[in-house]
Every structure is written in structure tokens, then in C-alpha cells.
Protein backbone atom coordinates (compact mmCIF):
# COMPACT_ATOMS: atom_id res chain seq x y z
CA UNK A 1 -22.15 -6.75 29.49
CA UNK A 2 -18.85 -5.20 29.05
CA UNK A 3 -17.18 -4.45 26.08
CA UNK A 4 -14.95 -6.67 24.52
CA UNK A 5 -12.39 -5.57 21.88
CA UNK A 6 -11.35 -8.96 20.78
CA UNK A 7 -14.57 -10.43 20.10
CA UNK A 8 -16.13 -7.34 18.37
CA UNK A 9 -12.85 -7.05 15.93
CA UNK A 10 -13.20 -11.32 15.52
CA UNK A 11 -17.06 -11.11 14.97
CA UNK A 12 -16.36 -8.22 12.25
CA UNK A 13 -13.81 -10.36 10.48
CA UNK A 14 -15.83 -13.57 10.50
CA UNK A 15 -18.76 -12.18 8.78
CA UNK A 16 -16.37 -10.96 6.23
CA UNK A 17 -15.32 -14.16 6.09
CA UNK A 18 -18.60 -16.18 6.35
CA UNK A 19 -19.37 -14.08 2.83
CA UNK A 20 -16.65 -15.69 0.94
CA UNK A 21 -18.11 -19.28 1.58
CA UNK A 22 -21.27 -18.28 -0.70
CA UNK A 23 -21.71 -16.04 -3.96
CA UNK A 24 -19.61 -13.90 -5.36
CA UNK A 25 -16.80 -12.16 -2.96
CA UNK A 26 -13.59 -10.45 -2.94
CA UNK A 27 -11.57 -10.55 -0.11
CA UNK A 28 -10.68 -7.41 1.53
CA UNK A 29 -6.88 -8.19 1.94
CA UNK A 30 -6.71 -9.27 -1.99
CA UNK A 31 -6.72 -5.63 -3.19
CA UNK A 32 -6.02 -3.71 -6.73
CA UNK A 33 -3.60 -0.94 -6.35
CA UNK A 34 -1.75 -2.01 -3.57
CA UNK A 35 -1.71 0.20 -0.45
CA UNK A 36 -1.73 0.04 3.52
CA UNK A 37 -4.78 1.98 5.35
CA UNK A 38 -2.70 5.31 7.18
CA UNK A 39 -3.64 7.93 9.80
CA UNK A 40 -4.84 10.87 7.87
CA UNK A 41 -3.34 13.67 10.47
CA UNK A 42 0.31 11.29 11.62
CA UNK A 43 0.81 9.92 7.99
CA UNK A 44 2.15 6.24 9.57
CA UNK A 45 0.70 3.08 7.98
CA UNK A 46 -1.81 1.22 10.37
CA UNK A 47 -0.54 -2.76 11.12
CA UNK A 48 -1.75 -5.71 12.17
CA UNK A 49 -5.49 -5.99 12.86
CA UNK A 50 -6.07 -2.72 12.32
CA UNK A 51 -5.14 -3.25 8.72
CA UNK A 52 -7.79 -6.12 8.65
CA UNK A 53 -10.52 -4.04 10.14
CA UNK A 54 -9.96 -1.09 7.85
CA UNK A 55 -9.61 -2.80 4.58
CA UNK A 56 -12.66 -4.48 5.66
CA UNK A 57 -14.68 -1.51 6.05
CA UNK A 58 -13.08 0.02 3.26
CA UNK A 59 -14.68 -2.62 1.18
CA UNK A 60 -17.48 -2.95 3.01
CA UNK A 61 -18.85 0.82 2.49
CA UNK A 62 -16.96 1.15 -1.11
CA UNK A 63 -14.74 3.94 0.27
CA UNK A 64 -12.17 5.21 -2.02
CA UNK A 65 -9.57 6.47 0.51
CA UNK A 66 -7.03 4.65 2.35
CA UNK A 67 -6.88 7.38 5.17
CA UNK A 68 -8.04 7.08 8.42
CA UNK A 69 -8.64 9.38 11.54
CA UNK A 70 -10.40 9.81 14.79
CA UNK A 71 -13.01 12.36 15.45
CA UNK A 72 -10.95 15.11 16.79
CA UNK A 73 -7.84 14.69 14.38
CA UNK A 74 -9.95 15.18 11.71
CA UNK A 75 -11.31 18.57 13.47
CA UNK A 76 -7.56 19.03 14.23
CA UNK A 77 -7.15 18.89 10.20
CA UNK A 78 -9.89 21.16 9.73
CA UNK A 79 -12.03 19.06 8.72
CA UNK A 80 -15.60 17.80 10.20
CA UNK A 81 -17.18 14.22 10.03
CA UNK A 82 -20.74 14.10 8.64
CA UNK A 83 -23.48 13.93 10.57
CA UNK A 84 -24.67 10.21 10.67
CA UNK A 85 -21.46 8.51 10.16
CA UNK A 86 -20.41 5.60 11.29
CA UNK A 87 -17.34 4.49 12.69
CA UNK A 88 -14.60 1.84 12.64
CA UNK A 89 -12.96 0.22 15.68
CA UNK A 90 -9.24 1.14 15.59
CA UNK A 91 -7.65 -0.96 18.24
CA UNK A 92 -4.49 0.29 20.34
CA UNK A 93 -2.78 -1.56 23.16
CA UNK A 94 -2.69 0.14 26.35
CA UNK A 95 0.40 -1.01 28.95
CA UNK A 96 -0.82 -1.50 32.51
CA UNK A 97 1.51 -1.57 35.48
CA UNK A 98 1.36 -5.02 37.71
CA UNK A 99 0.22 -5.22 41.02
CA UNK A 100 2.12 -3.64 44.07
CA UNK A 101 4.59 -6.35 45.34
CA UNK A 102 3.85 -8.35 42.77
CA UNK A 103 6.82 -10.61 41.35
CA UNK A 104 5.79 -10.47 37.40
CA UNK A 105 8.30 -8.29 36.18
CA UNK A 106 6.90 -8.79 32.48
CA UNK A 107 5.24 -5.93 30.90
CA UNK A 108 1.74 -6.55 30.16
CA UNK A 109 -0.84 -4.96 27.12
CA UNK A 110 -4.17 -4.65 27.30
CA UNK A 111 -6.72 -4.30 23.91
CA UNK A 112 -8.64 -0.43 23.83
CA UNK A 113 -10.79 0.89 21.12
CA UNK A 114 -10.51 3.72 19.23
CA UNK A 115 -13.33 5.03 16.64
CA UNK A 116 -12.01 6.21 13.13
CA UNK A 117 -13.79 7.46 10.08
CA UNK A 118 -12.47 7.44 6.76
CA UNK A 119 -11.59 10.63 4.66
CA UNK A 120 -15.01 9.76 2.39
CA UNK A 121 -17.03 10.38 5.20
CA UNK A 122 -15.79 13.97 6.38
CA UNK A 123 -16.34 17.13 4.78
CA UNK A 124 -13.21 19.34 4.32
CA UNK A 125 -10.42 16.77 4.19
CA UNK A 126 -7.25 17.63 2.77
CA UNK A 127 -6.56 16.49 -0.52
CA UNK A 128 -4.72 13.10 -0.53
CA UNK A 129 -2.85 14.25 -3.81
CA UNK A 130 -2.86 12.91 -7.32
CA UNK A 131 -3.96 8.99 -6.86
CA UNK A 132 -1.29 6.30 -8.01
CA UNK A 133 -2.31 4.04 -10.59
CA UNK A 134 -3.20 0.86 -10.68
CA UNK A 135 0.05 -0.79 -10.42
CA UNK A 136 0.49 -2.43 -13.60
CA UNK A 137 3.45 -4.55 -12.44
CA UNK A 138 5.65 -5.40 -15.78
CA UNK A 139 8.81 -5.14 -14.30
CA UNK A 140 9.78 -8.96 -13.01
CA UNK A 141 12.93 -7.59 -12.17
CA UNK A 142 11.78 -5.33 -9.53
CA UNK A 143 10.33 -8.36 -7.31
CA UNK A 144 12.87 -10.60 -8.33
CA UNK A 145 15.48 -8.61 -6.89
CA UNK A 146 13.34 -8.47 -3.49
CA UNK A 147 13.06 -12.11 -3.28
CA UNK A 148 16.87 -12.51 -4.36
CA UNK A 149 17.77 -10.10 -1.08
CA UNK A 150 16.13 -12.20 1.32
CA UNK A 151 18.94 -14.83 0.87
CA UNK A 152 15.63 -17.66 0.29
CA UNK A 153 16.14 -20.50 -2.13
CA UNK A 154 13.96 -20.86 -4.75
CA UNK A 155 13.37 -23.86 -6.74
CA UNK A 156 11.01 -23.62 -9.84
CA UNK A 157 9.09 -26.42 -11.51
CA UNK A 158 6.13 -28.55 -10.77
CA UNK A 159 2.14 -27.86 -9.99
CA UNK A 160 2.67 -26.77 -6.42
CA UNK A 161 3.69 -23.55 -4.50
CA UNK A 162 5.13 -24.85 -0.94
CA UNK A 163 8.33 -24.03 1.75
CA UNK A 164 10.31 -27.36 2.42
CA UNK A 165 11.15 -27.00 5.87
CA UNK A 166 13.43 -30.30 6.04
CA UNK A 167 15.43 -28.08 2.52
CA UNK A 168 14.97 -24.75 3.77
CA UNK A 169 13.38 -24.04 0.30
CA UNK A 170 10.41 -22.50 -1.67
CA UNK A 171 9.31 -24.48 -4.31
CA UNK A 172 7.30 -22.64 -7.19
CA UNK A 173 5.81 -23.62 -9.92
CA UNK A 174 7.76 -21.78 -13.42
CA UNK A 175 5.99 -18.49 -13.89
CA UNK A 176 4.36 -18.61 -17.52
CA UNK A 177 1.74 -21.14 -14.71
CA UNK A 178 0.39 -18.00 -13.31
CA UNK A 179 -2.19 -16.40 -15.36
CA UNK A 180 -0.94 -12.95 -13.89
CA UNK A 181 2.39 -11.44 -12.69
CA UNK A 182 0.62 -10.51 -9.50
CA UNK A 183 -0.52 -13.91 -8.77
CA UNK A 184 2.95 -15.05 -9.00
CA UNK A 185 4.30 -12.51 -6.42
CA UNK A 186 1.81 -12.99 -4.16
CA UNK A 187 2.09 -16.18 -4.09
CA UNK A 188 5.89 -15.92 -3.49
CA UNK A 189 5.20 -13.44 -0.76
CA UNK A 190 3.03 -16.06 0.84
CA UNK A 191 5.88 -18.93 0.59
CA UNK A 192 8.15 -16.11 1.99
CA UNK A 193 6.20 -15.70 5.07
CA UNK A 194 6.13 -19.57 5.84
CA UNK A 195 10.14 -19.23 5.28
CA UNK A 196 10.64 -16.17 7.62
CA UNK A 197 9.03 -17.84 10.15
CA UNK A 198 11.59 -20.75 10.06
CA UNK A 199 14.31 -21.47 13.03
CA UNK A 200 16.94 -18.81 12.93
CA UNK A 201 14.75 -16.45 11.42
CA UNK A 202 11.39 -15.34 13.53
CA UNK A 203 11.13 -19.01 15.17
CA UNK A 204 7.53 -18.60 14.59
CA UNK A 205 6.15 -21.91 16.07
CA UNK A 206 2.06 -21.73 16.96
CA UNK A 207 1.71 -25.18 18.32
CA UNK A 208 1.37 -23.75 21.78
CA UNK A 209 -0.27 -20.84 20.87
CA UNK A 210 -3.23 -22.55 18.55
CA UNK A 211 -2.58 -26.55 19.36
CA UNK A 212 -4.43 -28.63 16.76
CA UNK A 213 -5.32 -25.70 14.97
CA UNK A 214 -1.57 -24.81 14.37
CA UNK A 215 -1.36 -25.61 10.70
CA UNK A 216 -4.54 -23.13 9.75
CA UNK A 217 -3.36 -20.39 11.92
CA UNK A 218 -0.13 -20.56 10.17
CA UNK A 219 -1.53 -20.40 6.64
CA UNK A 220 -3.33 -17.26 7.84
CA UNK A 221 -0.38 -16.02 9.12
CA UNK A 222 1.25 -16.41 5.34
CA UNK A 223 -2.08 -15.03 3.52
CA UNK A 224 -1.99 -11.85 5.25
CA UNK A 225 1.74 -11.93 5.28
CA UNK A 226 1.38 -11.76 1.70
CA UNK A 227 -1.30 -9.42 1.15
CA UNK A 228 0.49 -6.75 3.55
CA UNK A 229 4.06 -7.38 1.77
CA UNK A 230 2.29 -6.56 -1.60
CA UNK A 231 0.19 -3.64 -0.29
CA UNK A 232 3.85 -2.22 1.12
CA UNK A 233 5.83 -2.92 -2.32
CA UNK A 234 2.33 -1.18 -3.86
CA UNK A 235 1.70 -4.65 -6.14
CA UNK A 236 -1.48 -6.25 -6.36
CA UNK A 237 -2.43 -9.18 -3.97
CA UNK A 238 -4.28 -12.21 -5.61
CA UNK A 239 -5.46 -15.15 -3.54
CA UNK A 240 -2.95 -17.69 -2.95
CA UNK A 241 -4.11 -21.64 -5.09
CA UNK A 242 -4.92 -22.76 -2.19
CA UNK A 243 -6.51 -19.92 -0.58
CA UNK A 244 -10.65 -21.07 -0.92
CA UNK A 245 -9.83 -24.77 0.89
CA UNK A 246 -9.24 -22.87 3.94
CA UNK A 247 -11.74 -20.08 4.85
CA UNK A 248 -13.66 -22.81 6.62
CA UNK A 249 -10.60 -23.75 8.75
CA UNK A 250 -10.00 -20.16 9.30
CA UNK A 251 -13.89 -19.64 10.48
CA UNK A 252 -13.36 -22.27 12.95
CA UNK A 253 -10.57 -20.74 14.64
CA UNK A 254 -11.99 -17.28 15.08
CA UNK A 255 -15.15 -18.62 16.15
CA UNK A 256 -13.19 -20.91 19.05
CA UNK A 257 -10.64 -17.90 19.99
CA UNK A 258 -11.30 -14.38 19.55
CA UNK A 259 -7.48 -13.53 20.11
CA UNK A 260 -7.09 -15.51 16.91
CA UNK A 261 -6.61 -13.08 14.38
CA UNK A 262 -5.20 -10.34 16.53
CA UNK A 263 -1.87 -13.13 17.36
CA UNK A 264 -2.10 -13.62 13.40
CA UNK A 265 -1.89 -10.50 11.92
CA UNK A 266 0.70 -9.13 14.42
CA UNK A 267 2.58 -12.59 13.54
CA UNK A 268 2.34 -11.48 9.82
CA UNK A 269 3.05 -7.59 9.94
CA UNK A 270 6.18 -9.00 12.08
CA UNK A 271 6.50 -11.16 8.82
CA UNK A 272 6.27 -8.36 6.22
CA UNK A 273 8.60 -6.37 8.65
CA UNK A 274 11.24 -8.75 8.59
CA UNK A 275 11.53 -10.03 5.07
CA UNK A 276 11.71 -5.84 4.05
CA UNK A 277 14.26 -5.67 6.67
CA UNK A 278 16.31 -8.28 5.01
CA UNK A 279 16.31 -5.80 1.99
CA UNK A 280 18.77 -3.30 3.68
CA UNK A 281 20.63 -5.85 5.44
CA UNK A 282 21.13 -7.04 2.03
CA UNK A 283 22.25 -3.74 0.12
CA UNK A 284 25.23 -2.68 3.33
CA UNK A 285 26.71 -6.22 2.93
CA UNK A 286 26.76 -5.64 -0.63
């Protein structure tokens, strides 16, 4: 049988997921000390479902290093995996040219596998530096003025946390609600990803993509939106309220499509992308 990327990265995730239906659990993407998974030897944050797969394993094996690398850059760094170790699918898209004479102009990717180890499991790797703290974030400020850039519309008051299409507006509930600071960003991060997606802004609309499914692969496409906004700004991510109503949903559409969560995560890295874009944009008008 041959290999298949998608359903080996989907089966990984779903087990991950199938966890948090029972017992006690953590999800890997709702992390403390905020920070993306990088390429030990190029330095560049990992997106997309790479970022999934490696803050799953991450958790999974208790590692205490966000760095990543292949086999041979870690040689290249002087350093040498231990014997035994095992290794993480790091997916990269390969273009492929189309077929002589054919018509199909459009350029077309196809899903490889790469293996990656982490720096706890090689011997020799270079030190990663004094470790950040545990953001401690006490500064509303600071966030406020990222969700002021955007240009979004924020209306507090009530139980609820929702974007208002028909408005064009985030409604939050007041802060002194949230038990945590954290819990209020990331829950503004999350409404923040439902806006970006809006017409005139991404256009994200999965009806075609996902069908009857639409409306949970869209509220995976704001939880990970979320959690990769805060691991960027270097805040904490806490679930969203109504986060536990809809790991089943989001079960059910990995287990039916395996290109699921590889169309979600790139639709929220795009997400992330675009609402720190807006932060520039912001400060040259200014």
C-alpha cells in the first residue's frame, strides 16, 4: 500500500483529538509560553500543519524544545540524533509540472514527507539560548493596540463571544468575565479569525470546500487561527468557551476527509498572516 501523507498527518491528529473526548487532556495548540515550532539549522517558524504535527509530538513525548530538524541538518549543525529515535512527519509540498500538451495551465502541489527530530533527542545541539519566560501577560495595552490596528469593531457586553457577519462586528463579553487575561485574547484572536475571513478581507467561504460540514471546519479554522496568532505575539492560548462542544464535530470531519486539516490550518496560518499584516499597514497610514 502506498504511502499517504494526508491520512498519516489526519490519523496523528485525530488520536490527539480522540484523547480530549475522555480524561484529563490538554490540547497541544493551547500552550503556556507561547511559541511557534522552528527549523533548528534555517531559524524560520514552521506553518500550517506542520505546526499541528509538531506541537503534537512536542506534547506527546514531553519535549522541551521548540526546534526542529532533519537528520542531516542536525549533522550539518554538528550535532548527531540518538540512536533509537523516533521521528516526526514534516510535510512539504512538492510542485509537479502538467502533462505535455496538456491545457491546465494552473500550477499544481503535491504532499511529501520529511522526517524531523527535535533538539531533545540529539546529542550536541547548539544551545537555544536563555529560555523566555512564561509570558505573564499584564500589559492589556499591548493586545489592545493589536486588535485596535486591525480596523475590527468591537462591541463589549453580554455572555457570548461571536463575529456578526450581517454588522461586521465582534461581540465580547466585558473582560473582568474572563478568569484570565489570556483567555480573553485568545478568545479575541479567535473572533478575529472569523472576521478576517469576511468579504473584502480573505473571502474565506468553505461551503464548497467542506459542504454541510462548513460551519465546523470554520470554527477550526478560528481555533487554530487563534492559537497560532498567540504563539506569534508569544501570549498564552486558552481554549475558546465553546471550544469542548466541538471536538466531536471536528473528529467527524477528519475521519470523512483526510485533506481536512491540511485546507484548515493553511486557511488559519493565512489568517494569523493577515491580521499581523494589518499591523504595519496600520502604523505607515498612521
Amino acid at each position: 500500500m502506498a504511502f499517504d501523507v494526508h491520512q498519516t498527518v489526519t490519523d496523528a491528529i485525530i488520536k490527539t483529538l480522540e484523547a480530549g473526548e475522555t480524561g484529563t487532556w490538554t490540547c497541544p495548540w493551547h500552550r503556556t509560553g507561547g511559541s511557534l515550532p522552528v527549523n533548528a539549522k534555517t531559524g524560520k517558524a514552521y506553518r500550517g500543519v506542520n505546526t499541528l504535527m509538531l506541537w503534537c509530538a512536542e506534547q506527546a513525548a514531553g519535549y522541551g524544545d521548540t526546534r526542529w530538524a532533519t537528520y542531516k541538518q542536525w549533522s550539518e549543525l554538528g550535532a548527531q540524533v540518538r540512536k533509537g529515535e523516533r521521528s516526526t512527519i514534516i510535510v512539504f509540498f512538492k510542485e509537479y509540472d502538467a502533462a505535455e500538451g496538456s491545457e491546465d495551465s494552473r500550477r499544481r502541489f503535491v504532499a511529501r514527507a520529511s522526517y524531523g527530530f527535535n533538539a531533545a533527542q540529539v546529542e550536541g545541539a547548539p544551545s537555544a539560548g536563555e529560555p523566555l519566560p512564561a509570558s505573564e501577560w499584564t500589559l492589556p495595552e499591548i493586545f489592545d493596540g493589536f486588535v485596535s490596528r486591525t480596523g475590527a469593531r468591537v462591541i463589549h457586553g453580554g455572555d457570548a463571544a461571536f463575529y456578526q457577519p450581517s454588522e461586521d462586528r465582534i461581540v465580547m463579553p466585558p473582560r473582568e468575565r474572563f478568569p484570565t487575561a489570556h483567555g480573553y485574547a485568545s478568545t479575541m484572536a479567535h473572533e478575529l479569525t472569523h472576521w478576517s475571513g469576511a468579504k473584502g478581507r480573505l473571502d474565506r467561504d468553505l461551503t464548497g470546500r467542506f459542504r454541510t460540514q462548513a460551519y465546523a471546519a470554520e470554527e477550526l479554522v478560528a481555533e487554530l487561527g487563534s492559537a497560532f496568532l498567540m504563539a506569534e505575539l508569544g501570549l498564552e492560548a486558552e481554549p475558546h468557551p465553546t471550544h469542548a462542544s466541538y471536538i466531536g464535530s471536528w473528529i467527524k470531519l477528519l475521519k470523512s476527509d483526510p485533506k481536512a486539516i491540511f485546507t484548515a490550518a493553511s486557511a488559519a496560518s493565512r489568517a494569523a498572516g493577515y491580521l499581523t499584516s494589518l499591523q504595519s499597514q496600520m502604523a505607515e497610514a498612521a
